[in-house]
C-alpha atoms as a PDB file:
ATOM      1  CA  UNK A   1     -21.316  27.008  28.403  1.00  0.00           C
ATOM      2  CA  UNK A   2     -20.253  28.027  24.929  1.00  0.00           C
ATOM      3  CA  UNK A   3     -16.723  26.538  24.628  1.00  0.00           C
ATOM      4  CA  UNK A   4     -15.649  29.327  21.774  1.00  0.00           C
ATOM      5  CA  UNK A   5     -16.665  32.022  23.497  1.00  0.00           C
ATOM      6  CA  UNK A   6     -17.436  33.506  27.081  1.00  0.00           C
ATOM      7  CA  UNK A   7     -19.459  37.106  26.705  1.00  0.00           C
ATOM      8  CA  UNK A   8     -18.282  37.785  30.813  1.00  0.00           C
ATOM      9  CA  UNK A   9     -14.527  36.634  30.251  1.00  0.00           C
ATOM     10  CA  UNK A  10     -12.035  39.228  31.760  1.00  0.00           C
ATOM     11  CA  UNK A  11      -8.960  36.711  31.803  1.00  0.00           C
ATOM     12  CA  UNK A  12      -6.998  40.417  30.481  1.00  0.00           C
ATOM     13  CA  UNK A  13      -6.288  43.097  33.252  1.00  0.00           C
ATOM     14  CA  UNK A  14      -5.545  45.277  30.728  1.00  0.00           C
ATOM     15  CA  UNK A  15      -7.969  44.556  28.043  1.00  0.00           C
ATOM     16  CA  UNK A  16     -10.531  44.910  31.022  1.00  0.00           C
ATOM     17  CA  UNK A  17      -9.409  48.542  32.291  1.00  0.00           C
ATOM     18  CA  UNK A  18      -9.008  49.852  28.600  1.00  0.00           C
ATOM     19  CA  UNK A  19     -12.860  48.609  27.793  1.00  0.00           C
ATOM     20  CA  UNK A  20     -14.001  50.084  30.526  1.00  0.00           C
ATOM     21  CA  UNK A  21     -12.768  53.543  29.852  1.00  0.00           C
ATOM     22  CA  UNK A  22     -14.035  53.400  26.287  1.00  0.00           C
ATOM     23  CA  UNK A  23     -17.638  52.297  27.398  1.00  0.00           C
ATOM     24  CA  UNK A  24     -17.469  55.573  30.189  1.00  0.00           C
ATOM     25  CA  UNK A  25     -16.125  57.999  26.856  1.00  0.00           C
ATOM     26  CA  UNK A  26     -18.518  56.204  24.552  1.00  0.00           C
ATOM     27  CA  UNK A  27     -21.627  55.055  26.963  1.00  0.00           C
ATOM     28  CA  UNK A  28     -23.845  53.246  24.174  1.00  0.00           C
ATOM     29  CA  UNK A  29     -21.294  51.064  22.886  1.00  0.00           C
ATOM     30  CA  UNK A  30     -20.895  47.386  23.097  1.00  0.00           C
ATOM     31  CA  UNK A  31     -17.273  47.867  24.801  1.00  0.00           C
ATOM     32  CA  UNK A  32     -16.979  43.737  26.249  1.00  0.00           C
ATOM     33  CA  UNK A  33     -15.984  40.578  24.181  1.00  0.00           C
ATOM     34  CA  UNK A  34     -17.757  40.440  20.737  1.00  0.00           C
ATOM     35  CA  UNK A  35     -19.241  37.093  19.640  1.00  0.00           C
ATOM     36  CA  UNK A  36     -18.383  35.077  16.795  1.00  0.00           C
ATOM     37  CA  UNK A  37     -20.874  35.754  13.890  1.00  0.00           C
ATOM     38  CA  UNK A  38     -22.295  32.067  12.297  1.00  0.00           C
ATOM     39  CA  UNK A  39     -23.445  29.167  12.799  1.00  0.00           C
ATOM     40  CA  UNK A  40     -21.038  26.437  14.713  1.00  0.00           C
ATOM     41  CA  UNK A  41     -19.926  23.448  12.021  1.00  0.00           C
ATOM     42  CA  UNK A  42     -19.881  26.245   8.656  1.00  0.00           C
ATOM     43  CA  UNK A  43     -17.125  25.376   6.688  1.00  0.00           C
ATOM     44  CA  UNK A  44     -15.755  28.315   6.254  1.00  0.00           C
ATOM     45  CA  UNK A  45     -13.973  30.242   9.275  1.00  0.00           C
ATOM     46  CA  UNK A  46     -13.021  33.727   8.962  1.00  0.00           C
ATOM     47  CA  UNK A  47     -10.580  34.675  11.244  1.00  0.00           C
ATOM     48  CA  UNK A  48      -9.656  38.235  12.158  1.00  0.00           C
ATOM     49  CA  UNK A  49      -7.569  40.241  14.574  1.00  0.00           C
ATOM     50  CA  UNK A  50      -9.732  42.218  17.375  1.00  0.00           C
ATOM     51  CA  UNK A  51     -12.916  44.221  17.295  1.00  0.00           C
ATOM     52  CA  UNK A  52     -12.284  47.676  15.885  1.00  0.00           C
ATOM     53  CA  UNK A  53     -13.255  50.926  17.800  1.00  0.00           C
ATOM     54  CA  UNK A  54     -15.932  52.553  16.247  1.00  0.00           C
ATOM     55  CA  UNK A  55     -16.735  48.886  14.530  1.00  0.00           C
ATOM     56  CA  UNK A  56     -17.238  45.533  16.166  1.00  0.00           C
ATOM     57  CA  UNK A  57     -16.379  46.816  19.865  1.00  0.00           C
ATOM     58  CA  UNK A  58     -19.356  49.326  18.964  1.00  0.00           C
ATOM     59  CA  UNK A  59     -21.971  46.869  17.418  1.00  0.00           C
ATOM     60  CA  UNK A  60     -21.256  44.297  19.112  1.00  0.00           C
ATOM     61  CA  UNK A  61     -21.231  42.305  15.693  1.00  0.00           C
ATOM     62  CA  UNK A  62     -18.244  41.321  14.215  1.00  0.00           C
ATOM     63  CA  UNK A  63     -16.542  43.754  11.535  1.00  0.00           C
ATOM     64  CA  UNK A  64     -19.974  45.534  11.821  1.00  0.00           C
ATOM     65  CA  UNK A  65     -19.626  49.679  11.511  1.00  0.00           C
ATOM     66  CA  UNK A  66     -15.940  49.050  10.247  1.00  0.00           C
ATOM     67  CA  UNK A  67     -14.393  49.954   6.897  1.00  0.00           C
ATOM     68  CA  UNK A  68     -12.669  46.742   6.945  1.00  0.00           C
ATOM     69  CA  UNK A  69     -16.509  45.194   6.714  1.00  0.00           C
ATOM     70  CA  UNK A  70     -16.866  46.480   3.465  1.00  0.00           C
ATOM     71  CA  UNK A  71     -14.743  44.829   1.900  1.00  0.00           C
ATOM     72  CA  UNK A  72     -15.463  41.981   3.416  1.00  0.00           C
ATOM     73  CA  UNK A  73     -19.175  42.010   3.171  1.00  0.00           C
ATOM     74  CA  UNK A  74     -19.413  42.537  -0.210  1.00  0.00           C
ATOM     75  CA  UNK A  75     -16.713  39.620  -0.746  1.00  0.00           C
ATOM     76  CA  UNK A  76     -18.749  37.207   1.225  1.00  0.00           C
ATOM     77  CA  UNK A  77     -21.803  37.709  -0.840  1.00  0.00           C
ATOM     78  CA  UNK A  78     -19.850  38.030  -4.245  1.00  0.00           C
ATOM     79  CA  UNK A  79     -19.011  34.226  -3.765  1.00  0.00           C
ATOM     80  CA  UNK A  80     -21.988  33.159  -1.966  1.00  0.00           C
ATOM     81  CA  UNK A  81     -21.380  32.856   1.385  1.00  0.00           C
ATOM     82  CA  UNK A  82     -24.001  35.702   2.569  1.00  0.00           C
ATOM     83  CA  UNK A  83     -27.503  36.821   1.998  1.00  0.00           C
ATOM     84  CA  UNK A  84     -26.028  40.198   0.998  1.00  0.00           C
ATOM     85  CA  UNK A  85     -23.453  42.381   0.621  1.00  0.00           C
ATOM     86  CA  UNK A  86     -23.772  44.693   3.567  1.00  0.00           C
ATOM     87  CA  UNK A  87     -23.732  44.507   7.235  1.00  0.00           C
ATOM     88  CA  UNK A  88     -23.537  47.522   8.791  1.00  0.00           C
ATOM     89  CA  UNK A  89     -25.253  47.141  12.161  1.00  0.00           C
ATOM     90  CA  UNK A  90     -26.935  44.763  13.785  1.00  0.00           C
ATOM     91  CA  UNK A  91     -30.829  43.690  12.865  1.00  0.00           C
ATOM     92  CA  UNK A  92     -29.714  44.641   8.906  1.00  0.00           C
ATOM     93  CA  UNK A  93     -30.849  40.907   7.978  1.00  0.00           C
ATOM     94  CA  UNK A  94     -27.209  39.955   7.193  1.00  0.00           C
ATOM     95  CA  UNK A  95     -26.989  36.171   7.087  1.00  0.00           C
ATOM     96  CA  UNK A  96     -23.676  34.142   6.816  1.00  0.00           C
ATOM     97  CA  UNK A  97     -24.265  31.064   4.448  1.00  0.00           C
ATOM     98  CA  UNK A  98     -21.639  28.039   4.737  1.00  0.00           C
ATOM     99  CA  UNK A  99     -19.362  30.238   7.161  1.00  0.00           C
ATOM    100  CA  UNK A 100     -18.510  31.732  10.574  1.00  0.00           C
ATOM    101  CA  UNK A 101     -16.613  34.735  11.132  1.00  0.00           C
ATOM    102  CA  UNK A 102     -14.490  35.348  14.466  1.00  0.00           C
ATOM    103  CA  UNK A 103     -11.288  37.016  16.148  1.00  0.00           C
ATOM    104  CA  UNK A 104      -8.481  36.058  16.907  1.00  0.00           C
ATOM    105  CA  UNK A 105      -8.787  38.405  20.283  1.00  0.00           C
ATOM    106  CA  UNK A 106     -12.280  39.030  20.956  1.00  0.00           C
ATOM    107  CA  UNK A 107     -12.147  42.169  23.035  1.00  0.00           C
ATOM    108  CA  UNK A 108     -10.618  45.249  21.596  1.00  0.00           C
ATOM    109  CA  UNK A 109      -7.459  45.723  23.181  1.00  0.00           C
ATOM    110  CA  UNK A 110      -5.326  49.360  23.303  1.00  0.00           C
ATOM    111  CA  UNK A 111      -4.393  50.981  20.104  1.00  0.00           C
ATOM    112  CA  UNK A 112      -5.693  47.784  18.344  1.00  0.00           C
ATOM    113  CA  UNK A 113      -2.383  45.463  18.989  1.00  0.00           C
ATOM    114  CA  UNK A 114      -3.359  42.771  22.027  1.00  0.00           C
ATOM    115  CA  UNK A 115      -0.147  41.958  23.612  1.00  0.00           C
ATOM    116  CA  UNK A 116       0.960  38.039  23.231  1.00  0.00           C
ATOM    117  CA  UNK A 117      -0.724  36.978  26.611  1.00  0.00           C
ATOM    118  CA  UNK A 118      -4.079  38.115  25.320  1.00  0.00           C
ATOM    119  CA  UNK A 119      -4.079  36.318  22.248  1.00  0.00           C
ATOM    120  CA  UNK A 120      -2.668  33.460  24.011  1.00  0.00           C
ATOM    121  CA  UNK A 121      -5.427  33.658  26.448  1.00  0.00           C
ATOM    122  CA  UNK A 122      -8.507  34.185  23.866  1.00  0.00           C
ATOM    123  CA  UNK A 123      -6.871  30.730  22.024  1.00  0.00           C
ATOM    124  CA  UNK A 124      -8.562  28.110  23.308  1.00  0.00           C
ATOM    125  CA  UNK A 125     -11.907  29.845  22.183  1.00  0.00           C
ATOM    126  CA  UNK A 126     -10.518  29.705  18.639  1.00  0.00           C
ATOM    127  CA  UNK A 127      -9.608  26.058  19.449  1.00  0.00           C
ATOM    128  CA  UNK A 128     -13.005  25.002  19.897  1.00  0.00           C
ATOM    129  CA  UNK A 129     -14.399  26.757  16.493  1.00  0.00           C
ATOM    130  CA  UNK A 130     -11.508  25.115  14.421  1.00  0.00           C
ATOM    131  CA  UNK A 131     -12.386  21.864  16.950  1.00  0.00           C
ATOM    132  CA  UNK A 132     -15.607  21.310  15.206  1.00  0.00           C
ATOM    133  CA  UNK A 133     -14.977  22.356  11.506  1.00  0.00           C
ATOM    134  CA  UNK A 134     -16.074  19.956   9.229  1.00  0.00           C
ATOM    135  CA  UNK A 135     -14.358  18.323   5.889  1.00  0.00           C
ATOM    136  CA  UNK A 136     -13.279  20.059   3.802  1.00  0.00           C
ATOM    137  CA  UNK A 137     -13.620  22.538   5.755  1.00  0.00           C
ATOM    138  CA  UNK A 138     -11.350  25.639   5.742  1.00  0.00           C
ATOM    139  CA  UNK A 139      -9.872  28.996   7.691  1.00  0.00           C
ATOM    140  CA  UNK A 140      -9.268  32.235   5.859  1.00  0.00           C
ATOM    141  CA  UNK A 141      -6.755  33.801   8.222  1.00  0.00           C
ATOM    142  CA  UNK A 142      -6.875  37.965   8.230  1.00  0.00           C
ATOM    143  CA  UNK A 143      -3.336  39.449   8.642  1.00  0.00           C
ATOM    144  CA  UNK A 144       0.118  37.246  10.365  1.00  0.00           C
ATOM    145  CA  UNK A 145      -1.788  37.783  14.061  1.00  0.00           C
ATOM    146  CA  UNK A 146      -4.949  35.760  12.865  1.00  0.00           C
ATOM    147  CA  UNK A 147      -2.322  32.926  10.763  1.00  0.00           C
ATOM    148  CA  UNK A 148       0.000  32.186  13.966  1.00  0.00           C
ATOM    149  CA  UNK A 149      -3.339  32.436  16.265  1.00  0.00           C
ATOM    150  CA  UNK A 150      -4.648  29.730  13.706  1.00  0.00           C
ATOM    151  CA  UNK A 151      -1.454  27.377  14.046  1.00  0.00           C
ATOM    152  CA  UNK A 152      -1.379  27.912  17.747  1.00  0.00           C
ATOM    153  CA  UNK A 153      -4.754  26.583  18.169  1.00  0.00           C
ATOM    154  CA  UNK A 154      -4.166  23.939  16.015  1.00  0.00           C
ATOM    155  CA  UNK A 155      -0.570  22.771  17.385  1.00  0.00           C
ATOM    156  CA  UNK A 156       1.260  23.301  14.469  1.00  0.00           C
ATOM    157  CA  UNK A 157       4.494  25.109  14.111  1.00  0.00           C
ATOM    158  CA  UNK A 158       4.340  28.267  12.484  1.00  0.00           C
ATOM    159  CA  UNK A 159       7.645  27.738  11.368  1.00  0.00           C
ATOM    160  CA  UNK A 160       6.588  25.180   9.149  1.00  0.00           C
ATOM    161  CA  UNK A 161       3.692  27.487   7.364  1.00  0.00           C
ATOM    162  CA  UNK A 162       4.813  30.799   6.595  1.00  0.00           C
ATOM    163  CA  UNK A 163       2.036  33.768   5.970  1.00  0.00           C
ATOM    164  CA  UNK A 164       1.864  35.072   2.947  1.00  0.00           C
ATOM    165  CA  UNK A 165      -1.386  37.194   1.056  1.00  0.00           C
ATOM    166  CA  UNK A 166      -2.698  34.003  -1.129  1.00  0.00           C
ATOM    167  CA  UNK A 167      -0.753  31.079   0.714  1.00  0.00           C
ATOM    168  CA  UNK A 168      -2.892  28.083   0.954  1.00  0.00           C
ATOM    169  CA  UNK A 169      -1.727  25.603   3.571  1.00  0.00           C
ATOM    170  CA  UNK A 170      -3.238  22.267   3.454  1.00  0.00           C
ATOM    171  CA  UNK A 171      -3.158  21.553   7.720  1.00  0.00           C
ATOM    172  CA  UNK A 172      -5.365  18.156   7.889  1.00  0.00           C
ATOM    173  CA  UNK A 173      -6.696  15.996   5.309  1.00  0.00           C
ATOM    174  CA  UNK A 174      -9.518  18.142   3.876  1.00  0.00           C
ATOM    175  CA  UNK A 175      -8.729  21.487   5.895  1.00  0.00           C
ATOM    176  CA  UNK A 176      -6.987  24.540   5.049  1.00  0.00           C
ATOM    177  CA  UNK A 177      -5.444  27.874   5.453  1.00  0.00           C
ATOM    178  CA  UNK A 178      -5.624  30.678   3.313  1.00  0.00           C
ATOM    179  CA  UNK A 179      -3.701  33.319   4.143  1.00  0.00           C
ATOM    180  CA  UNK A 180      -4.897  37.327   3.239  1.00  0.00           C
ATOM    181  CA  UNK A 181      -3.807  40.382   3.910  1.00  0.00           C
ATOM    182  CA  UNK A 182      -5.856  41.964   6.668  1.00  0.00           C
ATOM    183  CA  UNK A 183      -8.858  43.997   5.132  1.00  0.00           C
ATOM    184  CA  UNK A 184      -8.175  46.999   7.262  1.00  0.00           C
ATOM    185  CA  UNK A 185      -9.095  50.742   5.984  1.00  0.00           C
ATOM    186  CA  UNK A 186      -5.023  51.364   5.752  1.00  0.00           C
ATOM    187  CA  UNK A 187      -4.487  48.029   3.436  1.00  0.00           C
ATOM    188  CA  UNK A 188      -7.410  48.710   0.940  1.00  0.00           C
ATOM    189  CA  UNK A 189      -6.346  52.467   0.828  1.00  0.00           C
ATOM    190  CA  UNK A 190      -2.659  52.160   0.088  1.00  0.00           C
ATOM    191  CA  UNK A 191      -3.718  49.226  -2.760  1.00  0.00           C
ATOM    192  CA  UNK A 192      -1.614  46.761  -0.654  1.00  0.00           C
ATOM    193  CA  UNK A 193      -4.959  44.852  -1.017  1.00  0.00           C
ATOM    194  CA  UNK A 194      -7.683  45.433  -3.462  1.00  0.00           C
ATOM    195  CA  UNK A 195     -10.655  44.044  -4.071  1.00  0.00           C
ATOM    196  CA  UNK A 196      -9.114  41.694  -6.872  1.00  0.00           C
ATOM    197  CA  UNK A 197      -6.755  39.926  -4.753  1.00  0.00           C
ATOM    198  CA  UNK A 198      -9.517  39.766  -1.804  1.00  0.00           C
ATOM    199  CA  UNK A 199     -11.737  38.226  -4.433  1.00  0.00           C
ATOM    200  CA  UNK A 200      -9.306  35.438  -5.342  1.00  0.00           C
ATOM    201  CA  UNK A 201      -9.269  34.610  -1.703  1.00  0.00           C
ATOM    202  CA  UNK A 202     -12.364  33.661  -1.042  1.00  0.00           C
ATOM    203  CA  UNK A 203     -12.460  32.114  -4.819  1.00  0.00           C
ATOM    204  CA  UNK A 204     -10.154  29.600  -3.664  1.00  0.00           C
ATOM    205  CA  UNK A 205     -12.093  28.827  -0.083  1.00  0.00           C
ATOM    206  CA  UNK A 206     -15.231  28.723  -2.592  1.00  0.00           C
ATOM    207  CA  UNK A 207     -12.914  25.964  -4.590  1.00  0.00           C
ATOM    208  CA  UNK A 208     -12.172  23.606  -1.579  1.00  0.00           C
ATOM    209  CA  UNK A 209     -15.660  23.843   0.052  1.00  0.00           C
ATOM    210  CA  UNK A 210     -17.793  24.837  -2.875  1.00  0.00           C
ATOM    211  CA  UNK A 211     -19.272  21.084  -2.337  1.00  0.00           C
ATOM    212  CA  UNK A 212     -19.699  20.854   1.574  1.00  0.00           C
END
């Protein structure tokens, strides 16, 4: 059994319910826990909130069919850690290079905001990715959720590292955090993130694992 993720998990009651009205008002979509995208052992882990919607909970891919996958794609590729710089379904021929994407919650939950049980309960998965990251190795964390989900899985007090867009947290010997502002539709639109500061991101996790 896959230790970071379980495709028949329904540890959530209410996750569970929701999912199963979506998949009976939208028959065709993926509607159940979404798989990390990656190879195991990348050194670079992308971690995000919950499948989206119309996106990931659709595809069945992770930030797949999303506007926040724009962003993201094109980031990826712009500092060489995919084949290229769109994914937007399943099949395309994306390919991740040096790095793993996955959610913090890997189900979407209602109205996108998983209550603190779910997380809680979709942490050890996260655990085991972060378990087997090698050095340097290092975790760009989506948004506050996908930081404390992060620390939580890691035993660290998330007192001691505050989120903030650009933050880099030096956890272990060789392993990081860098925080970002989620790449979400409303955060691109309103210029609280643009493409600029997104960039810099993923300059820096170039920076500390450019080598591994």
């Amino acid at each position: 059994m896959d230790p970071t993720f379980d495709g028949d998990c329904r540890r959530c009651a209410r996750i569970v319910n929701f999912l199963e009205a979506v998949r009976a008002k939208h028959p065709t979509y993926h509607a159940a826990p979404v798989a990390p995208l990656g190879e195991r052992c990348a050194p670079l882990l992308v971690v995000g909130l919950a499948p989206g919607l119309h996106g990931a909970n659709a595809t069945g891919r992770p930030f797949t069919g999303d506007h926040a996958g724009i962003l993201l794609f094109e980031t990826l590729h712009a500092y060489g850690f995919s084949n290229q710089a769109r994914g937007d379904r399943p099949g395309d021929g994306l390919k991740l290079i040096n790095c793993r994407i996955t959610n913090a919650v890997k189900c979407l939950p209602p109205a996108n905001e998983p209550a603190s049980a779910e997380i809680n309960a979709c942490n050890p998965y996260l655990a085991a990715d972060l378990a087997v990251l090698p050095r340097p190795g290092a975790v760009v964390a989506l948004g506050r959720i996908a930081h404390n989900a992060v620390l939580k899985a890691l035993g660290r007090r998330q007192s001691a590292f505050a989120f903030g867009h650009g933050k880099l947290h030096e956890l272990q010997t060789c392993f990081w955090l860098i925080d970002s502002y989620h790449c979400s539709r409303y955060n691109t639109q309103t210029k609280r993130l643009t493409p600029e500061m997104f960039g810099q991101v993923f300059f820096q996790a170039r920076r500390l694992v450019g080598q591994a």
